[in-house]
N, C-alpha and C. Protein backbone atom coordinates (compact mmCIF):
# COMPACT_ATOMS: atom_id res chain seq x y z
N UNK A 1 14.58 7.08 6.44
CA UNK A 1 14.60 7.50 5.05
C UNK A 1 14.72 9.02 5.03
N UNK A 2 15.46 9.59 4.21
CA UNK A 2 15.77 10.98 4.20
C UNK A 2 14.42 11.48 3.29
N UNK A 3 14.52 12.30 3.41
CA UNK A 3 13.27 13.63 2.86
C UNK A 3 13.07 13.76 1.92
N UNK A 4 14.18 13.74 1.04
CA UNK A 4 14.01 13.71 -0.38
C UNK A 4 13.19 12.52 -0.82
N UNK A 5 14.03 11.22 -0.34
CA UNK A 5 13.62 9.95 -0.46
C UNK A 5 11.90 9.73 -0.70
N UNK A 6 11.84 10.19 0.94
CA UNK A 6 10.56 10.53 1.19
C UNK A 6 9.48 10.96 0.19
N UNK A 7 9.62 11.97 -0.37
CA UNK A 7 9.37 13.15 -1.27
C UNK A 7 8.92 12.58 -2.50
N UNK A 8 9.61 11.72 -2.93
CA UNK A 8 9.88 10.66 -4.29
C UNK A 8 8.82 9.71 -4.26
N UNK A 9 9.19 9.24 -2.81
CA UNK A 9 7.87 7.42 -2.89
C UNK A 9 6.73 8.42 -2.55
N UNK A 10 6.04 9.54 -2.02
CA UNK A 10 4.98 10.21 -1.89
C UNK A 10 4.57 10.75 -3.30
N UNK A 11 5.37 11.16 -3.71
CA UNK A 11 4.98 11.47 -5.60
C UNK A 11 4.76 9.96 -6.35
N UNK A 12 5.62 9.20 -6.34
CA UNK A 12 5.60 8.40 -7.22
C UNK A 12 4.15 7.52 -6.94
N UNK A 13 3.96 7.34 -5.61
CA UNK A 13 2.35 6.65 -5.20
C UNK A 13 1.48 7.23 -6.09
N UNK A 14 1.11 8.56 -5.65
CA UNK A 14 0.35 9.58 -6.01
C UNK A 14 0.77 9.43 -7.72
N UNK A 15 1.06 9.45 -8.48
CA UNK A 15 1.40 9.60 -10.06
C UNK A 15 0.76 8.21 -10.03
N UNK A 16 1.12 6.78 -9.40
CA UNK A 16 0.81 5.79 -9.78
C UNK A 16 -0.86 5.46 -9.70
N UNK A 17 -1.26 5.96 -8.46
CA UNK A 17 -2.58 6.12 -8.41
C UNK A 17 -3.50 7.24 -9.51
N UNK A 18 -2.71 8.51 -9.83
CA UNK A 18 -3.69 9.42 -11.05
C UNK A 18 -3.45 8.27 -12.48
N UNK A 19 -2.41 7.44 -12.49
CA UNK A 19 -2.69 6.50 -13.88
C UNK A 19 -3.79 5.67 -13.87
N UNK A 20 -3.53 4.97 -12.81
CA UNK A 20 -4.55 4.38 -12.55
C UNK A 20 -5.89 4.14 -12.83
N UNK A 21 -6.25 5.58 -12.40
CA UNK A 21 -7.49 6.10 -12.32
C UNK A 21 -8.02 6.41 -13.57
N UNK A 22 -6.84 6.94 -14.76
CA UNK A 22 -7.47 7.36 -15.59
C UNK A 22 -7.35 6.28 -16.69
N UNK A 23 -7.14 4.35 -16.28
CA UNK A 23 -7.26 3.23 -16.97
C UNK A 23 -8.67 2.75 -16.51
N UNK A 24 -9.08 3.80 -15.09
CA UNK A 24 -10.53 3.29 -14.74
C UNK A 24 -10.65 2.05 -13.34
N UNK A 25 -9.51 2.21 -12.63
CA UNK A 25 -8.92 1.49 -11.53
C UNK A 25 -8.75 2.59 -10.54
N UNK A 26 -8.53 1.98 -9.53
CA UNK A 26 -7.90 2.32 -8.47
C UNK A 26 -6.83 1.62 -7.85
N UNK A 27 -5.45 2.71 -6.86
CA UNK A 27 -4.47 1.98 -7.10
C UNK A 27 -4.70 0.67 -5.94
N UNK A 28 -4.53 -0.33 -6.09
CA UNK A 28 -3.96 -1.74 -5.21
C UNK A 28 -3.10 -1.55 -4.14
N UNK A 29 -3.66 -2.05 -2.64
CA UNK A 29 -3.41 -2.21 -1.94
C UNK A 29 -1.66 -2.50 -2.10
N UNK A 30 -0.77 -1.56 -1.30
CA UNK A 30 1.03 -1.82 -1.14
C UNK A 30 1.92 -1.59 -0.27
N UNK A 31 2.71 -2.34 -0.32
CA UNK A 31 3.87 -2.13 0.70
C UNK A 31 5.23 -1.51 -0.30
N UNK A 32 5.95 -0.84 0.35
CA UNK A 32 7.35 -0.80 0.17
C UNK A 32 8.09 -0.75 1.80
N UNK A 33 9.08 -1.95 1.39
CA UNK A 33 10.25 -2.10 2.17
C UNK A 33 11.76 -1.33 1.90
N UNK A 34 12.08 -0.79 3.52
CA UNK A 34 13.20 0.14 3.56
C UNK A 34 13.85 -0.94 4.82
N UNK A 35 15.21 -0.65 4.33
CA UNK A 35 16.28 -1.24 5.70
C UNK A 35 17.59 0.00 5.35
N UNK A 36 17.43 1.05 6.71
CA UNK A 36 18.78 1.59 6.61
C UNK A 36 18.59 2.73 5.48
N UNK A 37 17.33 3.37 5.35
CA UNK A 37 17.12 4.11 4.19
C UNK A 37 17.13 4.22 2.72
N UNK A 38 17.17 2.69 2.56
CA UNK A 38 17.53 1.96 1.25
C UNK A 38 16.18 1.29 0.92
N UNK A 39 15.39 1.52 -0.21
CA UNK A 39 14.42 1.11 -1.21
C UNK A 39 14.85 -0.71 -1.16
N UNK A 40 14.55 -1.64 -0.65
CA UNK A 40 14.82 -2.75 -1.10
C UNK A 40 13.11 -3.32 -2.31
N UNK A 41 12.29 -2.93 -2.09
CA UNK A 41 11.29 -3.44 -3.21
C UNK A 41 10.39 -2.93 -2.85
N UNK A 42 9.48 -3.65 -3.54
CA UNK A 42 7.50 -2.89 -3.09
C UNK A 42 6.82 -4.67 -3.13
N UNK A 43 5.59 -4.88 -2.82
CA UNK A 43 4.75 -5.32 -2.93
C UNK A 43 3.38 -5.07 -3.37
N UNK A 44 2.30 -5.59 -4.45
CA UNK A 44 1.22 -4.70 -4.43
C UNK A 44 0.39 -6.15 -4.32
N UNK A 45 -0.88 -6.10 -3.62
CA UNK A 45 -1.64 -7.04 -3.69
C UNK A 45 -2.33 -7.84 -4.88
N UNK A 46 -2.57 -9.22 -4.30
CA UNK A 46 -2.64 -10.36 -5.29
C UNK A 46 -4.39 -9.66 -5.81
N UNK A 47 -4.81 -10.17 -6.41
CA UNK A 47 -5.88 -10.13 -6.66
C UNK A 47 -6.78 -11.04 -5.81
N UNK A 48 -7.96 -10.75 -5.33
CA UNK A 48 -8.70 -10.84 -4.09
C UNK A 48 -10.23 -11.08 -4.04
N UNK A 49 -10.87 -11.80 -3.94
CA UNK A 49 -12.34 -11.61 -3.70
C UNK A 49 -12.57 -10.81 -2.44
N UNK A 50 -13.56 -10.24 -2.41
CA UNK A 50 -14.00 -9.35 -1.14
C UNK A 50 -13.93 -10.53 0.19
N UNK A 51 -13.91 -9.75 1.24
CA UNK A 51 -14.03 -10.20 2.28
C UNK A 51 -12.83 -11.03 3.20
N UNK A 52 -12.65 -11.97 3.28
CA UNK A 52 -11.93 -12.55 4.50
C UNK A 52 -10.61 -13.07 3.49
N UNK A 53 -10.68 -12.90 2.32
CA UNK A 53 -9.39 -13.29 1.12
C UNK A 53 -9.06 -11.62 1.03
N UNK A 54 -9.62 -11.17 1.34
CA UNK A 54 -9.18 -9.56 0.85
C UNK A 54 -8.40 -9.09 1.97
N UNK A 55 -8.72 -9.44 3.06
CA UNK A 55 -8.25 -8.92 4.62
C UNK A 55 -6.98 -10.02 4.79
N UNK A 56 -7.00 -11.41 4.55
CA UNK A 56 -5.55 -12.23 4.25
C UNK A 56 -4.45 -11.97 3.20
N UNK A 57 -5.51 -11.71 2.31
CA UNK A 57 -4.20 -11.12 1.17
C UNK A 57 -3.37 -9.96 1.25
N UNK A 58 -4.11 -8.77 2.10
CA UNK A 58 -3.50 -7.95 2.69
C UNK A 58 -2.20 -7.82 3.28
N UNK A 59 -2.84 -8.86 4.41
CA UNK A 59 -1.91 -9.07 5.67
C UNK A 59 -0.28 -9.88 5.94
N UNK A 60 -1.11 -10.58 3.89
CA UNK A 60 0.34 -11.32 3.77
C UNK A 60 1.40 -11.06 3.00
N UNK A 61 1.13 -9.47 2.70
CA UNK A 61 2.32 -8.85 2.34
C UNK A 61 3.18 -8.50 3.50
N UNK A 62 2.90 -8.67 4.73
CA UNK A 62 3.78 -8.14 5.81
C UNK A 62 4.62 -9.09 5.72
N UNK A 63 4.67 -10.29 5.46
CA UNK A 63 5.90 -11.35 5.10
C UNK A 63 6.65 -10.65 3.47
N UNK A 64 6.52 -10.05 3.15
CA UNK A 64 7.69 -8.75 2.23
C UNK A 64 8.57 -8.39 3.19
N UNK A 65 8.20 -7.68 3.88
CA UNK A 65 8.91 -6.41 4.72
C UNK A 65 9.42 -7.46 5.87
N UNK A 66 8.75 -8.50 6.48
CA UNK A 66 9.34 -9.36 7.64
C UNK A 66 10.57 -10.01 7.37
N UNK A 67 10.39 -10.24 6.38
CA UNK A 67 11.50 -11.34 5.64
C UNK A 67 12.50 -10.55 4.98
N UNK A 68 12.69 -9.16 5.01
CA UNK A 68 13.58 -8.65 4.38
C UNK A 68 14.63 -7.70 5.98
N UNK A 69 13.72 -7.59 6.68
CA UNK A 69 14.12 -7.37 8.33
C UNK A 69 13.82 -5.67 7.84
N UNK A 70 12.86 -5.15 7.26
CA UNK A 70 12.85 -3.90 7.07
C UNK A 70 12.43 -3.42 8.42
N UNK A 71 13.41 -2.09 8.58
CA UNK A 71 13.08 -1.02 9.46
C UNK A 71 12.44 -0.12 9.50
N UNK A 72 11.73 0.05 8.38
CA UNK A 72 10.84 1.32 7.87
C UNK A 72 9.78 0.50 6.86
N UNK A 73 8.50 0.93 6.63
CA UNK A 73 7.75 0.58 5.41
C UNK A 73 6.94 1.57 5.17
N UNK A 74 6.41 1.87 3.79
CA UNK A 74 5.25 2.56 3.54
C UNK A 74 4.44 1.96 2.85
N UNK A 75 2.83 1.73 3.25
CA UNK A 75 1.62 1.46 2.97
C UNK A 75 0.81 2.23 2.44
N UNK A 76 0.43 2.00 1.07
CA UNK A 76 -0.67 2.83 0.51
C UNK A 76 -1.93 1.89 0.38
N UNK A 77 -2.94 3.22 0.14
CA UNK A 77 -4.38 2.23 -0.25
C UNK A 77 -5.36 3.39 -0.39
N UNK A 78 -6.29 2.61 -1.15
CA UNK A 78 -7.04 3.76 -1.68
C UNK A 78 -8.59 3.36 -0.67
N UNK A 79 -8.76 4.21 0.18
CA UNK A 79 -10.06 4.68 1.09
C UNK A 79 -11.43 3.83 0.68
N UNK A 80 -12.29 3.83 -0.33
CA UNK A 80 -13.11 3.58 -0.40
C UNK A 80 -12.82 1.62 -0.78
N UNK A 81 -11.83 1.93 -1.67
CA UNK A 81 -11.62 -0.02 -2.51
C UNK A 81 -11.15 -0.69 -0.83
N UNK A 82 -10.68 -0.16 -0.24
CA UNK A 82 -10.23 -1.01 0.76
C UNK A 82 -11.49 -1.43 1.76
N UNK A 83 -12.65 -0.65 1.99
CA UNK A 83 -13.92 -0.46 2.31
C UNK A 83 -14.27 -1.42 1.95
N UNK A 84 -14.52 -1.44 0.50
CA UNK A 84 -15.33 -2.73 -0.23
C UNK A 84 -15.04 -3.74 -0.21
N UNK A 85 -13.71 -4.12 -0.15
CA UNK A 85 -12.83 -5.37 -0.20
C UNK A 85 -12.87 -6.11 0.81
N UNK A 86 -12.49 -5.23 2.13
CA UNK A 86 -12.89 -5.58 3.20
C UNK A 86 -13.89 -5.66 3.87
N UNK A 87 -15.13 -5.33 3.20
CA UNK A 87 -16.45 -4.81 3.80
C UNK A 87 -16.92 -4.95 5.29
N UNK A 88 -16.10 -3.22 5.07
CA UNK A 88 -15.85 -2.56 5.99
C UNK A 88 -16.88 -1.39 5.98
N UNK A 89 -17.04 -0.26 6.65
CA UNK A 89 -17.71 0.89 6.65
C UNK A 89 -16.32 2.00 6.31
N UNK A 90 -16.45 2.60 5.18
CA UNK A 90 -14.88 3.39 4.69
C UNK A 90 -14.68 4.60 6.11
N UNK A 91 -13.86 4.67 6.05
CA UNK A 91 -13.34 5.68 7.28
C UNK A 91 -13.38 6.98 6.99
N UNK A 92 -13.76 7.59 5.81
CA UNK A 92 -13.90 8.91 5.26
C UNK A 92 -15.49 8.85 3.84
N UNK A 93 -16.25 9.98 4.01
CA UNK A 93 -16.82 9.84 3.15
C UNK A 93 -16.35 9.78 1.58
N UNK A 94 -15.57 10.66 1.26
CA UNK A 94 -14.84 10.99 0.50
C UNK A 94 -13.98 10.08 0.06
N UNK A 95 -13.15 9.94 -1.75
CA UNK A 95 -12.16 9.16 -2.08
C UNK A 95 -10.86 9.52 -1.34
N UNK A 96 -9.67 8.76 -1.11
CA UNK A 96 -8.98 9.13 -0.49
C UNK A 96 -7.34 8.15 -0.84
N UNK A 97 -6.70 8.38 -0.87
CA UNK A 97 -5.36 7.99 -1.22
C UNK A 97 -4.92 8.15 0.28
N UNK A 98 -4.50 7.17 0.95
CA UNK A 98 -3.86 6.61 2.09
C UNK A 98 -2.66 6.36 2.26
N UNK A 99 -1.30 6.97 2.72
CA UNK A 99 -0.46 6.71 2.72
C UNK A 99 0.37 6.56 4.40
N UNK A 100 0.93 5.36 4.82
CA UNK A 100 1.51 5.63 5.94
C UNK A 100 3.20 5.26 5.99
N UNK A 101 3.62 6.11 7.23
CA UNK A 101 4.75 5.78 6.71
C UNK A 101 5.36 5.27 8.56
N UNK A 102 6.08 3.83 8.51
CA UNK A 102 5.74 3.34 9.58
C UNK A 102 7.38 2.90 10.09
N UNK A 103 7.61 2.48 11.43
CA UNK A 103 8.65 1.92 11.77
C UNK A 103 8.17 0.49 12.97
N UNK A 104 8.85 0.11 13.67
CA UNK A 104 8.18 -0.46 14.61
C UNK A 104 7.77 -0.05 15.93
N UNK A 105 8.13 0.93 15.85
CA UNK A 105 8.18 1.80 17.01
C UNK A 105 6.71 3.48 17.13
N UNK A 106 7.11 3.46 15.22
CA UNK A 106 6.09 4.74 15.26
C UNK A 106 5.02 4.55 13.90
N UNK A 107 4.27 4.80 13.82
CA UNK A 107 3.24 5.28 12.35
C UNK A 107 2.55 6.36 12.13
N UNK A 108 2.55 6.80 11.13
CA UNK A 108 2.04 8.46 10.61
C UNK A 108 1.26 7.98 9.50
N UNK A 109 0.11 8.84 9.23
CA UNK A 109 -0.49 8.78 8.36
C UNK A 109 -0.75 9.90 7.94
N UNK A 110 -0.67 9.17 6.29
CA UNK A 110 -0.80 10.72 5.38
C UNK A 110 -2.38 10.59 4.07
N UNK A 111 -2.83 11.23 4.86
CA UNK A 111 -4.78 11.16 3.54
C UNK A 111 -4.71 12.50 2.91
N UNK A 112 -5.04 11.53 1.81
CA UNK A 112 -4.72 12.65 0.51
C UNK A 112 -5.95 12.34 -0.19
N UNK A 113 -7.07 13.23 0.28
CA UNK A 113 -8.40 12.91 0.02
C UNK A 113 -8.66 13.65 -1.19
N UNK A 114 -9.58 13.50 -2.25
CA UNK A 114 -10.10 13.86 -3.54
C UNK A 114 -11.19 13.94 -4.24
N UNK A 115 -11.87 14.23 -4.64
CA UNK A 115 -12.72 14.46 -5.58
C UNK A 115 -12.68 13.94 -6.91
N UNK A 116 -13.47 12.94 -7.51
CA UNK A 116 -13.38 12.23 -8.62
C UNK A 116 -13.89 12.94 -10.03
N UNK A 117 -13.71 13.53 -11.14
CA UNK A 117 -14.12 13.91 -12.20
C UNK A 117 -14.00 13.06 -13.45
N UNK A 118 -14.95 12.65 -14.06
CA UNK A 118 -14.76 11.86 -14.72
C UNK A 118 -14.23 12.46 -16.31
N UNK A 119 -13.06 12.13 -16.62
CA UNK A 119 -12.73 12.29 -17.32
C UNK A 119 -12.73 12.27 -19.67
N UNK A 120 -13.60 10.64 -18.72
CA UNK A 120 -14.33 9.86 -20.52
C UNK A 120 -14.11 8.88 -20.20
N UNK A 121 -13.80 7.71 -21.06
CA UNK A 121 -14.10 6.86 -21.01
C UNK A 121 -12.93 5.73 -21.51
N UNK A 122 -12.82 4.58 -21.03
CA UNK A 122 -11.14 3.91 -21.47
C UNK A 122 -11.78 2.78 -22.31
N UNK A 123 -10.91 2.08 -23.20
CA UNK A 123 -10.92 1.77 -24.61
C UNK A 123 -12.08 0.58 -23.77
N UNK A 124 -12.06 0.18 -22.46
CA UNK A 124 -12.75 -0.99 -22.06
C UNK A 124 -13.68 -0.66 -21.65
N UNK A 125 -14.44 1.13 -21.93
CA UNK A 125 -15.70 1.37 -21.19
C UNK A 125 -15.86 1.57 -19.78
N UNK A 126 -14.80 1.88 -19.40
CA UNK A 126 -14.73 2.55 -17.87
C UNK A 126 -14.71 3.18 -17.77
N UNK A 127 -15.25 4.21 -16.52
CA UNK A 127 -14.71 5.70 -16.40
C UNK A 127 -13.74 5.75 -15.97
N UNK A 128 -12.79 6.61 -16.68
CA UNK A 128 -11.46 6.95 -16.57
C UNK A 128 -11.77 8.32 -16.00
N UNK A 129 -10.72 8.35 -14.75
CA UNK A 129 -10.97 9.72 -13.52
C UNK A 129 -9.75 9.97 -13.36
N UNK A 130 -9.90 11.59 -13.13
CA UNK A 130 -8.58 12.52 -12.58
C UNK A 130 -9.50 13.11 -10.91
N UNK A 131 -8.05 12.77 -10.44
CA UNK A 131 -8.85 13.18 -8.98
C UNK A 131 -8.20 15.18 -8.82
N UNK A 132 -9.35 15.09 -8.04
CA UNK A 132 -9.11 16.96 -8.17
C UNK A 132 -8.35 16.60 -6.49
N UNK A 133 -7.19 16.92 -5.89
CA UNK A 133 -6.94 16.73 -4.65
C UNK A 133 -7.64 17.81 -3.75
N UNK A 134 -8.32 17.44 -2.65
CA UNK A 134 -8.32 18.20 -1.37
C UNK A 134 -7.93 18.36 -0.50
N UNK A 135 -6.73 17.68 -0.39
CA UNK A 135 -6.58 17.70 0.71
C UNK A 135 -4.67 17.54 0.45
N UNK A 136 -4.00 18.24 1.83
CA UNK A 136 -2.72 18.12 1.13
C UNK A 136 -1.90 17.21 1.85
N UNK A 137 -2.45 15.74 2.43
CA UNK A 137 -1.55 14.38 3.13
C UNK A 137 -1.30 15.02 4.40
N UNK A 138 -1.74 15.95 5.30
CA UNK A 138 -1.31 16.80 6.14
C UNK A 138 -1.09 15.52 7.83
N UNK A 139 0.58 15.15 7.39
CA UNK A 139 0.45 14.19 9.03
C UNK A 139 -0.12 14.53 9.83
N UNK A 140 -0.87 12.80 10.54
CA UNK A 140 -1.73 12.32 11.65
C UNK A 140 -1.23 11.18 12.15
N UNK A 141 -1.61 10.91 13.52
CA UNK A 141 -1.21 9.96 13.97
C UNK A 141 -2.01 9.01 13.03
N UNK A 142 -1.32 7.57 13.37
CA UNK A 142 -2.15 6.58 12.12
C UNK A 142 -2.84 5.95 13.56
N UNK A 143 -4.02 5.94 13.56
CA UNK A 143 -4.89 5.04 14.82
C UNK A 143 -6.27 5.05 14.14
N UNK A 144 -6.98 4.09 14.55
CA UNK A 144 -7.95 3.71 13.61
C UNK A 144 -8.11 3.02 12.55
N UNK A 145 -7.14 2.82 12.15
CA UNK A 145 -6.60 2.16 10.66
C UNK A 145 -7.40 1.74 10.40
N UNK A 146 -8.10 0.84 9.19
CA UNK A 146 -8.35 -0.67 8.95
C UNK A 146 -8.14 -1.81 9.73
N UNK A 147 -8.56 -3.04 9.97
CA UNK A 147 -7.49 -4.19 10.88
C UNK A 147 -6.72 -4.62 9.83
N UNK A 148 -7.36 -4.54 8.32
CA UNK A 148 -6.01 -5.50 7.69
C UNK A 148 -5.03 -4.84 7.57
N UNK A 149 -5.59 -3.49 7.75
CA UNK A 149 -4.27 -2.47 7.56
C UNK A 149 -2.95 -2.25 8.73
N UNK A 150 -4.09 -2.30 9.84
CA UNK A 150 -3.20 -2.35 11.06
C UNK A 150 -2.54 -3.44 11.65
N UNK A 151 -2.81 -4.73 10.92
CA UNK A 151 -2.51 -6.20 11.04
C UNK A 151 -1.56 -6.06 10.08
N UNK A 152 -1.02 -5.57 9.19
CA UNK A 152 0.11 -5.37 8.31
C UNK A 152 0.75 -4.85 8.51
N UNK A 153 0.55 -3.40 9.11
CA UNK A 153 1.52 -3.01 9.88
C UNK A 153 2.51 -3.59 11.14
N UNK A 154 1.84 -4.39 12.09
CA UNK A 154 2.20 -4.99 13.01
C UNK A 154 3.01 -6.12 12.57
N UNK A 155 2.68 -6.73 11.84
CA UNK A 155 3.45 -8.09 11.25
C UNK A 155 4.64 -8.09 10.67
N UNK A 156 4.65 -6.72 10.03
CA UNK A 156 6.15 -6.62 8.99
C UNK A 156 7.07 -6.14 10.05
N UNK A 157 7.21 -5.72 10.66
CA UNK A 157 8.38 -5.54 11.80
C UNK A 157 8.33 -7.17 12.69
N UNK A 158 7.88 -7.99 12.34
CA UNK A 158 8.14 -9.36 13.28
C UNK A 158 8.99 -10.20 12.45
N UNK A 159 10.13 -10.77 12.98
CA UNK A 159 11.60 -10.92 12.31
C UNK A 159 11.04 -12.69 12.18
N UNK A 160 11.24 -12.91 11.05
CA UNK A 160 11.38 -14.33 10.45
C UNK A 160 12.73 -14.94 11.39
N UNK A 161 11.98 -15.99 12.13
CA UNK A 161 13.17 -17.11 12.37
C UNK A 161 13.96 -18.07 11.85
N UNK A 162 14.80 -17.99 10.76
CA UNK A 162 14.90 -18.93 9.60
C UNK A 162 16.55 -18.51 9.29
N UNK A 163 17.18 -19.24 9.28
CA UNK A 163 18.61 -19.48 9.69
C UNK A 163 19.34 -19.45 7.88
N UNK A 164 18.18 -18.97 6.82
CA UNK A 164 18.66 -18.97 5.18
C UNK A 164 18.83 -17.62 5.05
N UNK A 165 20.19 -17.86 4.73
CA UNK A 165 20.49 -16.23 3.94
C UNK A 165 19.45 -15.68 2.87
N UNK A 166 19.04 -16.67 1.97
CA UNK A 166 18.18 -15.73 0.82
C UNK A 166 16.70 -15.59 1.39
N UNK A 167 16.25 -15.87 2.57
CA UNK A 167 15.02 -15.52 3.14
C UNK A 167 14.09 -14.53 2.50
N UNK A 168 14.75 -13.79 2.06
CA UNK A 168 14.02 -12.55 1.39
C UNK A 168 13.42 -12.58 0.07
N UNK A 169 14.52 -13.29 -0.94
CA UNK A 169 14.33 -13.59 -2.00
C UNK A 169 13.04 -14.81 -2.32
N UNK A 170 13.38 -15.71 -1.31
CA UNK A 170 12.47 -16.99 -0.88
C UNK A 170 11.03 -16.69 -0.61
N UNK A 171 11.14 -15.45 0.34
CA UNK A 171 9.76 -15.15 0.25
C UNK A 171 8.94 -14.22 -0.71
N UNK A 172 9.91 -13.64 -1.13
CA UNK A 172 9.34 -12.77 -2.53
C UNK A 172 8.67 -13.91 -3.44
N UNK A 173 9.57 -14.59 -3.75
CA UNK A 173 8.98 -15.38 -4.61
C UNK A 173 7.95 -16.17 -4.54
N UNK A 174 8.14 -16.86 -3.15
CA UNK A 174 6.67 -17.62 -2.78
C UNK A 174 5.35 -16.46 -2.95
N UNK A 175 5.52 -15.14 -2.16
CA UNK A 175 4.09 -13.76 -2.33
C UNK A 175 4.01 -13.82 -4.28
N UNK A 176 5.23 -14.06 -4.60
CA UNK A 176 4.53 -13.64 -6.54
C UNK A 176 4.08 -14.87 -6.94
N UNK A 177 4.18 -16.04 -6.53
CA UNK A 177 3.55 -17.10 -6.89
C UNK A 177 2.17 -17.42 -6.06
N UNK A 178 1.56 -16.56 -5.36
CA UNK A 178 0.44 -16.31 -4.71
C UNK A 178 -0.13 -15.46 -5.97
N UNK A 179 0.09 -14.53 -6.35
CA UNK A 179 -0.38 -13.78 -6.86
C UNK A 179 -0.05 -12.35 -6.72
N UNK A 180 0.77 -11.81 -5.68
CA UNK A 180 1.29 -11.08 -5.16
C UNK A 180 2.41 -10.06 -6.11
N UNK A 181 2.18 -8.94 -6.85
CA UNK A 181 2.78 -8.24 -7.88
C UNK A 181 3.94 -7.68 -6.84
N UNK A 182 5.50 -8.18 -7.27
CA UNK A 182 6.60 -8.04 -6.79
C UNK A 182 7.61 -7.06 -7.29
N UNK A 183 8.33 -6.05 -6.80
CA UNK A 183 9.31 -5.33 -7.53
C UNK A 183 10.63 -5.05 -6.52
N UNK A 184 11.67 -6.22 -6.68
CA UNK A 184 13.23 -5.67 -6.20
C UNK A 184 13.86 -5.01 -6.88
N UNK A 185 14.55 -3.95 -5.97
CA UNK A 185 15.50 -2.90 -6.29
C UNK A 185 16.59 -3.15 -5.36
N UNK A 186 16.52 -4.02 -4.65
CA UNK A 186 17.90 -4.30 -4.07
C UNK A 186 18.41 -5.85 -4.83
């Protein structure tokens, strides 16, 4: 993916996550699939009870990116919700916007850690938050991950054996009939 490209899905995360925040959410666990430097869709996770549905539901967005034969993906997630979901121990004290950007061969990670201010309050009585950033995504190797995180990573580069041209489409549709929030651009 070229730089610009780059540049775009790193803003557009980041914008999607400050909305988010200020509906009183945090953003949902996602994939976007690239083949050849081309945007083919995103994935964002189904809705989840904590624990061993949270760490599967994860993992089964890597059938997005498997089934589309992507060569590139980027994974976001937000630091602490992924903690809870997975109940896990969070990997940073701090809130944190997680972004990696992966091939099968390499992964980088980009933490874009923050400070929460609460802003007021949303029509449903939540606190609605603007994150103050601290931190500026400064690449790291990605090691340590999460497992559901690093189990998603690993999976979406493993090529579906299945002899149907619309494979991709097939499985999109089966992840949105899970529950699985779907968006093609190819």
């Amino acid at each position: 993916m070229e730089k610009r490209m780059w540049r775009a899905v790193v803003s557009g995360i980041k914008a999607g996550h400050v909305e988010t925040m200020r509906q009183g959410f945090v953003l949902k666990p996602q994939l976007h699939a690239f083949v050849g430097g081309r945007l083919l869709g995103y994935i964002q996770l189904r809705p989840v009870r904590r624990g061993e549905d949270a760490r599967t539901g994860i993992v089964e967005m890597s059938g997005f990116a498997a089934a589309a034969g992507a060569d590139e993906v980027v994974v976001a997630w937000e630091t602490q919700d992924i903690a809870v979901a997975c109940e896990l121990p969070a990997r940073h004290e701090s809130a944190g916007l997680n972004i990696v950007r992966a091939t099968a061969d390499e992964s980088t990670l980009y933490p874009f850690a923050y400070r929460e201010q609460q802003i007021g309050l949303t029509d449903a009585g939540l606190a609605s938050i603007a994150p103050q950033w601290t931190s500026t995504g400064a690449a790291q190797p990605a090691t340590n991950l999460e497992p559901a995180i690093s189990a998603l990573l690993e999976f979406s580069f493993r090529p579906y054996e299945n002899g149907s041209h619309d494979l991709f489409q097939q499985s999109a549709a089966l992840l949105e009939s899970q529950g699985h929030r779907i968006r093609l651009t190819a």
